[in-house]
C-alpha atoms as a PDB file:
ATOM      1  CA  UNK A   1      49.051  57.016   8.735  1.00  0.00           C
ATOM      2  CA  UNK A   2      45.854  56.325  11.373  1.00  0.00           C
ATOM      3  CA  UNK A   3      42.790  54.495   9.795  1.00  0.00           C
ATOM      4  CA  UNK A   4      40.550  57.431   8.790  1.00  0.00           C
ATOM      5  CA  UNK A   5      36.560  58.118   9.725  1.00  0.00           C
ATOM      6  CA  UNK A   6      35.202  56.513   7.268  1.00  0.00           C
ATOM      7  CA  UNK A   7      37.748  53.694   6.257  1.00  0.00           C
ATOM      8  CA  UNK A   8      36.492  50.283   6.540  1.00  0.00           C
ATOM      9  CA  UNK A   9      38.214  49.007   9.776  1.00  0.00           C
ATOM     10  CA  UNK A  10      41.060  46.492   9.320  1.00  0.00           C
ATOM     11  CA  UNK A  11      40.406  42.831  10.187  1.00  0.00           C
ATOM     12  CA  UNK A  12      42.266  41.238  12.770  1.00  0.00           C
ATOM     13  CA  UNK A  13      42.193  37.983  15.078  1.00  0.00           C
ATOM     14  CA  UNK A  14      44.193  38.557  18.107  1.00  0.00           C
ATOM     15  CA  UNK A  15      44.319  36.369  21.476  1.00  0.00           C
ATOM     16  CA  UNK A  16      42.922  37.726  24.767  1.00  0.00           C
ATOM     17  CA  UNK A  17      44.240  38.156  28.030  1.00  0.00           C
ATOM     18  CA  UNK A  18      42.423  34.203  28.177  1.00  0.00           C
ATOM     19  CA  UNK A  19      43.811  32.830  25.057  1.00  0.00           C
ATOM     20  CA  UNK A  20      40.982  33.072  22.956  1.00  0.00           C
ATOM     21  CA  UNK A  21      41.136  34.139  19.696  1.00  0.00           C
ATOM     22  CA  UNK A  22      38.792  37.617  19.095  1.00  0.00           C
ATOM     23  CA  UNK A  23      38.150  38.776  15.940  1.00  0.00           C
ATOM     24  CA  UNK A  24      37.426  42.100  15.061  1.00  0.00           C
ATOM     25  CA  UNK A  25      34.160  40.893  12.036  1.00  0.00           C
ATOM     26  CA  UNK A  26      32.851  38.649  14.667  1.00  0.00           C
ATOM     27  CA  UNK A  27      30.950  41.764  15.872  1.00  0.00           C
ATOM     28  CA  UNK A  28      29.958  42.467  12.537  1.00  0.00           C
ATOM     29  CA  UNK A  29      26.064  43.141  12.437  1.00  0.00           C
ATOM     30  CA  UNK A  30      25.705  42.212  16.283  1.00  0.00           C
ATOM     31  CA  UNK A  31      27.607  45.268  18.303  1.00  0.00           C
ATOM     32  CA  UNK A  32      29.463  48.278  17.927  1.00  0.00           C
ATOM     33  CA  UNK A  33      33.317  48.185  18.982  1.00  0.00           C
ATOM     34  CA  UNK A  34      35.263  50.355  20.238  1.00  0.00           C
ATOM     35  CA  UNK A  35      38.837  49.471  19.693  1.00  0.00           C
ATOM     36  CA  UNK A  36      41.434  51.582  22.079  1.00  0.00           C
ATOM     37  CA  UNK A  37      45.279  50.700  21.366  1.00  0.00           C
ATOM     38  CA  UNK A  38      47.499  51.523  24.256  1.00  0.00           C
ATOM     39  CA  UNK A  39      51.215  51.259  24.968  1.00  0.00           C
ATOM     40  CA  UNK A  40      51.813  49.203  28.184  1.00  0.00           C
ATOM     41  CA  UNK A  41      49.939  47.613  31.376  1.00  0.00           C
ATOM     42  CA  UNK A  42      51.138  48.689  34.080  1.00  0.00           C
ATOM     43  CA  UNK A  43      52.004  52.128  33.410  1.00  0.00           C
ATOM     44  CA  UNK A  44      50.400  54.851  35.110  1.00  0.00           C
ATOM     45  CA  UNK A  45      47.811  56.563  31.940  1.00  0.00           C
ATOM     46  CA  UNK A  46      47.384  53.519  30.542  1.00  0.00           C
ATOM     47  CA  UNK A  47      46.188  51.745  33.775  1.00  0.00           C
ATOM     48  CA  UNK A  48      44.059  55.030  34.200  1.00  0.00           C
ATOM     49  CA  UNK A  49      42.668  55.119  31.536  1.00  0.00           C
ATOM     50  CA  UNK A  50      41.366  51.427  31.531  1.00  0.00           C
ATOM     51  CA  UNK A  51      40.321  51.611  35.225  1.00  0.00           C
ATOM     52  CA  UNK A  52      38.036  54.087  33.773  1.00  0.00           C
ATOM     53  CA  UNK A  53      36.647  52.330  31.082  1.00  0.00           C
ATOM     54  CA  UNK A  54      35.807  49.077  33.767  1.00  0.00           C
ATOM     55  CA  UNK A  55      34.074  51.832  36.012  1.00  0.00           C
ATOM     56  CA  UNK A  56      32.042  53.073  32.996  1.00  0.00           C
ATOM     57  CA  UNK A  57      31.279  49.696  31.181  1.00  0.00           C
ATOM     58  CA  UNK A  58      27.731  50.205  31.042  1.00  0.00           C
ATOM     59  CA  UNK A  59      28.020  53.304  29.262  1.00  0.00           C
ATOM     60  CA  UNK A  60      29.343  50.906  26.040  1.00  0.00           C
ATOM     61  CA  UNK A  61      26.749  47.872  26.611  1.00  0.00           C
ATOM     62  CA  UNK A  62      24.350  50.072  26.980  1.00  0.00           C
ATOM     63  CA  UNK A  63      25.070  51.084  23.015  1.00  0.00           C
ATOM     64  CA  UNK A  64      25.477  47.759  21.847  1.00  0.00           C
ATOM     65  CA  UNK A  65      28.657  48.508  22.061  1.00  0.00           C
ATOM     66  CA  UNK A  66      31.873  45.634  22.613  1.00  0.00           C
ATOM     67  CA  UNK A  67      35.386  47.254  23.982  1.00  0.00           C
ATOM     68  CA  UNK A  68      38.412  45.695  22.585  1.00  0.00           C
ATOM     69  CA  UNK A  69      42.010  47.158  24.208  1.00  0.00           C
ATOM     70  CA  UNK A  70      45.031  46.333  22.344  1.00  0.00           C
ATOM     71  CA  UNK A  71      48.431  46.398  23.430  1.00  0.00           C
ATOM     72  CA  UNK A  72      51.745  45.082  22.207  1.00  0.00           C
ATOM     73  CA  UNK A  73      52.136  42.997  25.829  1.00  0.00           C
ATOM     74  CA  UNK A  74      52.346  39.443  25.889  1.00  0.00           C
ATOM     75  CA  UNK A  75      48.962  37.470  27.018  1.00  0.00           C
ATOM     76  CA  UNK A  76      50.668  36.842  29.948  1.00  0.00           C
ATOM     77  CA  UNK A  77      51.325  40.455  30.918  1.00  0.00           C
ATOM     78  CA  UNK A  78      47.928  41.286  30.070  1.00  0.00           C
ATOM     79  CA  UNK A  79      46.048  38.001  32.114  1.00  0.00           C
ATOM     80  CA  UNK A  80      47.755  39.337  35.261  1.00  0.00           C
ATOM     81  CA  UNK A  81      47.146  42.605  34.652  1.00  0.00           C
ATOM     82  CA  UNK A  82      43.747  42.562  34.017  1.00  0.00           C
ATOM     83  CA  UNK A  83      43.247  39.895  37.111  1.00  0.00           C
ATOM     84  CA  UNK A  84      44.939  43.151  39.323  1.00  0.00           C
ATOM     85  CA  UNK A  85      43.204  45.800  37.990  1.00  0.00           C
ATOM     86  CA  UNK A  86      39.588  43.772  37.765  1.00  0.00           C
ATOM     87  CA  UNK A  87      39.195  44.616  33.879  1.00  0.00           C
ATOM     88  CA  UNK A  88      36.518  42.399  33.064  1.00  0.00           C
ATOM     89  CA  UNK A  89      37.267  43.216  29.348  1.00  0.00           C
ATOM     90  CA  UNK A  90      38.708  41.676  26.387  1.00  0.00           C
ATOM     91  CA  UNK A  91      42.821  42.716  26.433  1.00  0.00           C
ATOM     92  CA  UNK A  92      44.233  41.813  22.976  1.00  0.00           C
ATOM     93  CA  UNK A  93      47.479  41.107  22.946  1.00  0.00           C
ATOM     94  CA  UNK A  94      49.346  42.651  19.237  1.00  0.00           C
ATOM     95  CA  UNK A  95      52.617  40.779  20.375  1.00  0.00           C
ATOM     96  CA  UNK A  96      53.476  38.340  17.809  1.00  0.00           C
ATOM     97  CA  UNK A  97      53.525  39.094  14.845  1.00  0.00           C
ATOM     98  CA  UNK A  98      54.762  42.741  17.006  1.00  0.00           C
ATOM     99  CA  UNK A  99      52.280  45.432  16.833  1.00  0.00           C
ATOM    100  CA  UNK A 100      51.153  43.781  12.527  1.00  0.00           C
ATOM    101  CA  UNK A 101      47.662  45.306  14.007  1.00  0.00           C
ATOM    102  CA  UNK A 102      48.788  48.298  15.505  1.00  0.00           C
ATOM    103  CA  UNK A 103      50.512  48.843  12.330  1.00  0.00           C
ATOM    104  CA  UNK A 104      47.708  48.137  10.220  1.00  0.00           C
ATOM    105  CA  UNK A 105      45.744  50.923  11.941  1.00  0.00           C
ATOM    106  CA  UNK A 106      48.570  53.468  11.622  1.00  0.00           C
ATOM    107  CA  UNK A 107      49.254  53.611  15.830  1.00  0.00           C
ATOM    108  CA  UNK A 108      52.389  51.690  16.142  1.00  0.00           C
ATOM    109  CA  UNK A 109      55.634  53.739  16.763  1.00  0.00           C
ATOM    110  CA  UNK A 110      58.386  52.253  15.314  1.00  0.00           C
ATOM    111  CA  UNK A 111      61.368  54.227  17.896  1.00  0.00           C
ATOM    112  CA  UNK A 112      59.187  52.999  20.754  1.00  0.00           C
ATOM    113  CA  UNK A 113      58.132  49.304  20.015  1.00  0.00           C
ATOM    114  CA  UNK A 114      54.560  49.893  20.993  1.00  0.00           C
ATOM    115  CA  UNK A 115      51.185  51.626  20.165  1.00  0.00           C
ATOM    116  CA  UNK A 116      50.530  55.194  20.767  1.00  0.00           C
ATOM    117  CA  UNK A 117      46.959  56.041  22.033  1.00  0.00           C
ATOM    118  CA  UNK A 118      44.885  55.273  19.128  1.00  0.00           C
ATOM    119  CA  UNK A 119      41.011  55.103  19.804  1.00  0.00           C
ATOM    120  CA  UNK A 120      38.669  54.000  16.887  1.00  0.00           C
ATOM    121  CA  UNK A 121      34.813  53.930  17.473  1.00  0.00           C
ATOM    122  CA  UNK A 122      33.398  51.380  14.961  1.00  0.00           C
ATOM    123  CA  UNK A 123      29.876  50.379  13.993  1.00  0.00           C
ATOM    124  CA  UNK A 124      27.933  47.430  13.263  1.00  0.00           C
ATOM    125  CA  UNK A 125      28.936  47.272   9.408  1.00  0.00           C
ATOM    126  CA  UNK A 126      32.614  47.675  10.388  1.00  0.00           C
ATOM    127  CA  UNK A 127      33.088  51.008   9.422  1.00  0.00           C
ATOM    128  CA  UNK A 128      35.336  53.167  11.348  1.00  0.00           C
ATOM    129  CA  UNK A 129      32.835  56.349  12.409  1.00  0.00           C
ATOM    130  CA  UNK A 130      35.341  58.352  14.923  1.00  0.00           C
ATOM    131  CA  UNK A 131      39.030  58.418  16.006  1.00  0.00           C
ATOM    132  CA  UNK A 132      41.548  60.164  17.707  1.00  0.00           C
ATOM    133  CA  UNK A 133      45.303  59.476  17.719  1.00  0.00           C
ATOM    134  CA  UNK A 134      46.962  60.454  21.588  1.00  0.00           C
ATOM    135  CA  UNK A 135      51.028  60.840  21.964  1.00  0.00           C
ATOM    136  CA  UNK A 136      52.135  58.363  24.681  1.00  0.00           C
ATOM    137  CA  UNK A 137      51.805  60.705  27.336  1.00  0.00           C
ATOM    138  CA  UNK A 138      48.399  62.056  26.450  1.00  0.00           C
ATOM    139  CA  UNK A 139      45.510  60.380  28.355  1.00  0.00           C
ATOM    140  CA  UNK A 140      41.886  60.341  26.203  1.00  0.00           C
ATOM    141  CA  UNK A 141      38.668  61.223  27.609  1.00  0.00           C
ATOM    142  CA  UNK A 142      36.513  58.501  27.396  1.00  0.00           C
ATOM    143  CA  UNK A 143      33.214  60.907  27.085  1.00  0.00           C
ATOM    144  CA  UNK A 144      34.545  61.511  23.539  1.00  0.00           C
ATOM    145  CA  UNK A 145      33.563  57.643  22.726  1.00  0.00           C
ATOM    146  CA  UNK A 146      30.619  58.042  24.517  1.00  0.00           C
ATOM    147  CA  UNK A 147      29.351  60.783  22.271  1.00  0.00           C
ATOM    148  CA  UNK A 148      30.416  59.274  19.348  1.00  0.00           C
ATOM    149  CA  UNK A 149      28.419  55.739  19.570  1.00  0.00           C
ATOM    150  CA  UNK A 150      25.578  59.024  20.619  1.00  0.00           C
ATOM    151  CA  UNK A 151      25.844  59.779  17.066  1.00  0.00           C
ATOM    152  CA  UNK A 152      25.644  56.202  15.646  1.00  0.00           C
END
């Protein structure tokens, strides 16, 4: 079952498309985070939808707000991918232990190996305030997040 509004938000340290380790409580008391899980780079929705976010970035740091994408991709996959696709952004990469955070926020499925579209708008004390849960196929509409750190 998904993290629910409400729910304090899971801790996690996971490396970045760079290698460095990002940790979900370093934002703690400093920036909002909105923390979007999705299945693969590369594939068509999911490179979409992330295009979208890099064209909108100011939208989040204008609302103190950090994105953090998750994926079950290796750092590897992700470095090149965000290098193509100019995502100036941290990637996380859930490979290793596979998908232990995706899992932890209810978004992994099992019968496909990877997250579904799981979207979780967090605030400063690291309490999950909005979320929505996609199918694979389903792209999300990033003005939803933008409304929701509205309401923060």
């Amino acid at each position: 079952m998904a993290i629910q509004v409400g729910d304090k938000a899971p801790d996690f340290e996971l490396k970045d498309n760079h290698g460095a380790s990002v940790k979900l409580s370093d934002f703690r008391g400093s920036k909002n985070v909105v923390l979007l899980f999705y299945p693969f780079a590369f594939t068509g929705v999911c490179t979409g939808e992330l295009c979208e976010v890099r064209d909108n970035l100011p939208k989040f740091s204008d609302r103190d707000t950090q994105v953090l994408a998750v994926s079950n991709d290796s750092i590897h996959t992700l470095r090149v991918f965000a290098e193509q696709e100019g995502l100036d952004y941290p990637l996380l990469s859930d490979f290793w232990p596979h998908g232990e955070v995706s899992r932890a926020y209810g978004v992994f499925a099992e019968d496909k190996g990877c997250a579904v579209r799981g979207t979780f708008v967090i605030d400063k004390e690291g309490v999950v305030r909005w979320t929505v849960v996609n199918a694979l196929p389903d792209a999300r509409d990033l003005n939803d997040y933008v409304k929701a750190l509205d309401t923060l």
